[in-house]
C-alpha atoms as a PDB file:
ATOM      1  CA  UNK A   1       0.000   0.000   0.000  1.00  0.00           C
ATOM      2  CA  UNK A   2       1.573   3.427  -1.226  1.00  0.00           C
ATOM      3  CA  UNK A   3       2.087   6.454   1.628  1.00  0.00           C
ATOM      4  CA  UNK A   4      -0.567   8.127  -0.294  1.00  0.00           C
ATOM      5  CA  UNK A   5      -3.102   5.438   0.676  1.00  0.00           C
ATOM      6  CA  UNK A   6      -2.127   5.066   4.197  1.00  0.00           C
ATOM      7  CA  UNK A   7      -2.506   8.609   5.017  1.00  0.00           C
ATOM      8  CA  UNK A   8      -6.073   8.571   3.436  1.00  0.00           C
ATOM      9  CA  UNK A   9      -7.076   5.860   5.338  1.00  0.00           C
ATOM     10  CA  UNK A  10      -5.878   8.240   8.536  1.00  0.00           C
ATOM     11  CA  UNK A  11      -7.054  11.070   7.100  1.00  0.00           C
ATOM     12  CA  UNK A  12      -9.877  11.706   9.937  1.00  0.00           C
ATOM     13  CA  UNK A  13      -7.621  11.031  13.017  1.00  0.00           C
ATOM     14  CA  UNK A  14      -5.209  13.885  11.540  1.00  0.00           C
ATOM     15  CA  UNK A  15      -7.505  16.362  10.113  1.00  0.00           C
ATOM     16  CA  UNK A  16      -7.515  18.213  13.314  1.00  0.00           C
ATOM     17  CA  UNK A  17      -3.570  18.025  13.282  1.00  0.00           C
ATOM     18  CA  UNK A  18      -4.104  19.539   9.599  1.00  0.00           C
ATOM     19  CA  UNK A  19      -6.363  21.963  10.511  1.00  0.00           C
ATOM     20  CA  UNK A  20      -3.589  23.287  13.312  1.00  0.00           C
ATOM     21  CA  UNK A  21      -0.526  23.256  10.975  1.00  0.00           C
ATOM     22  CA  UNK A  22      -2.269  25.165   8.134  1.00  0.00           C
ATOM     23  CA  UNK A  23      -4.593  27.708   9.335  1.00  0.00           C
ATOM     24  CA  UNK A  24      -5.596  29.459   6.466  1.00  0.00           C
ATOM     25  CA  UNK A  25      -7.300  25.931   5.254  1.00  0.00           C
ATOM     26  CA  UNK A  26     -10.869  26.293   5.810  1.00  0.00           C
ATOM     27  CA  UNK A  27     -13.284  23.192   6.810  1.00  0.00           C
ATOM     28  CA  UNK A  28     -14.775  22.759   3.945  1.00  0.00           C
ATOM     29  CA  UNK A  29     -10.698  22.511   2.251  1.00  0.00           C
ATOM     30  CA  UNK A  30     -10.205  19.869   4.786  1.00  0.00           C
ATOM     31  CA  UNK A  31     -13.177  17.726   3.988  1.00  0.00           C
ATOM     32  CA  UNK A  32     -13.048  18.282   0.421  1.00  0.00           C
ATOM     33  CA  UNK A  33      -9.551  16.813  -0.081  1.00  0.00           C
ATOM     34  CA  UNK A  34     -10.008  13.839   2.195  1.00  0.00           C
ATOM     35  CA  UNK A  35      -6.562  13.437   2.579  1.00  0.00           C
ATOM     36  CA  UNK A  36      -5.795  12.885  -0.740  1.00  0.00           C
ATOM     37  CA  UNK A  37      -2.095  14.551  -1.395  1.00  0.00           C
ATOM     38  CA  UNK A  38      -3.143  16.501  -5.337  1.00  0.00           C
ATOM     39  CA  UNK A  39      -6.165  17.977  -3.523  1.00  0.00           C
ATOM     40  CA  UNK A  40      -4.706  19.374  -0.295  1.00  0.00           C
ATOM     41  CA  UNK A  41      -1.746  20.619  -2.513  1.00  0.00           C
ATOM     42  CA  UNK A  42      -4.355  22.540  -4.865  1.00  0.00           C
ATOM     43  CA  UNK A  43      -5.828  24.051  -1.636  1.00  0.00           C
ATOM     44  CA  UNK A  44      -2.161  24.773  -0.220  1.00  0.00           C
ATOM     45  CA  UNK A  45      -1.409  26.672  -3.586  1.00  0.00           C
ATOM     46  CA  UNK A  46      -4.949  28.553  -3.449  1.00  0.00           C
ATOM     47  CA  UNK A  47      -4.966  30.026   0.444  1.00  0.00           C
ATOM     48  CA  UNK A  48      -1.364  30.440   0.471  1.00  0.00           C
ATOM     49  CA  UNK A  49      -0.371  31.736  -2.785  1.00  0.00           C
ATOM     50  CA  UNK A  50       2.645  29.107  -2.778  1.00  0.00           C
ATOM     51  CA  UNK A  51       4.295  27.534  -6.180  1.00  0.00           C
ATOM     52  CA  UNK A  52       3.481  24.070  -6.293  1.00  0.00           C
ATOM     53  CA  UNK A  53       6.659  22.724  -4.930  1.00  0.00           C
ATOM     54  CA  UNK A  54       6.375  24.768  -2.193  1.00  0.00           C
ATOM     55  CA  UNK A  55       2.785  23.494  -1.280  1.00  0.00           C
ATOM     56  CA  UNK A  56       4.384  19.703  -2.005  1.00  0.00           C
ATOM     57  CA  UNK A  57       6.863  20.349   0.175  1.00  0.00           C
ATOM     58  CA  UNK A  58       4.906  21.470   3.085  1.00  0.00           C
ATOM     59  CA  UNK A  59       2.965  18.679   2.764  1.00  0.00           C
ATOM     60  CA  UNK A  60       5.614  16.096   2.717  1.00  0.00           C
ATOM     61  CA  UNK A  61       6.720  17.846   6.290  1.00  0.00           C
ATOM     62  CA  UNK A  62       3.491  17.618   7.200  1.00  0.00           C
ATOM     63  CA  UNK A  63       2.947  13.888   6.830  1.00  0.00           C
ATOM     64  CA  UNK A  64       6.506  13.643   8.017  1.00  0.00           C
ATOM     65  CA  UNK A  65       5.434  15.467  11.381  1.00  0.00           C
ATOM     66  CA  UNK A  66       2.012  13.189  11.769  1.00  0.00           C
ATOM     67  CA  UNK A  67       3.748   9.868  11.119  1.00  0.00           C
ATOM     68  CA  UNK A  68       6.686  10.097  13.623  1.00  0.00           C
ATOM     69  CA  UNK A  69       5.601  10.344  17.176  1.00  0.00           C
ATOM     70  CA  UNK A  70       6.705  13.299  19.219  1.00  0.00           C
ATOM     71  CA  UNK A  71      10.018  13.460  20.655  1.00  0.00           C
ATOM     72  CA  UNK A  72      11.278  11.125  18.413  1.00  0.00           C
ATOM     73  CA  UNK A  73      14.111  12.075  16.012  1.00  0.00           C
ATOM     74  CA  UNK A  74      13.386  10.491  12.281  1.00  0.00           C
ATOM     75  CA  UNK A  75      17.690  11.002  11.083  1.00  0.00           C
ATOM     76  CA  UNK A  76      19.103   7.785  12.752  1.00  0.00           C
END
């Protein structure tokens, strides 16, 4: 199963993590992209005025910050 897929399937217990990291997102942003990585990087690009590598790679951090537990360091 890709990343893409996992997160998806997770998408409702970290919406509210989501919803914290990138204010600007509104609700209905949230619900519309269902966790799905194109959509919330449209919406990125939209409210924040970002490029679209930008957006991708605030994303990527995102996920990066949901899947690794806190106080754990991801570089060993």
């Amino acid at each position: 199963m890709a990343l893409d897929d996992v997160f998806e399937g997770r998408w409702k217990q970290v919406k509210g993590d989501a919803k914290r990291f990138w204010g600007n997102l509104t609700d209905d942003d949230l619900d519309h992209s269902e966790g799905n990585r194109d959509k919330l990087v449209g919406a990125l690009q939209e409210r924040y005025g970002w490029e679209k590598t930008r957006a991708e790679s605030d994303f990527d951090r995102f996920v990066d910050s949901v899947r690794t537990p806190a106080g754990t360091r991801t570089d060993r």
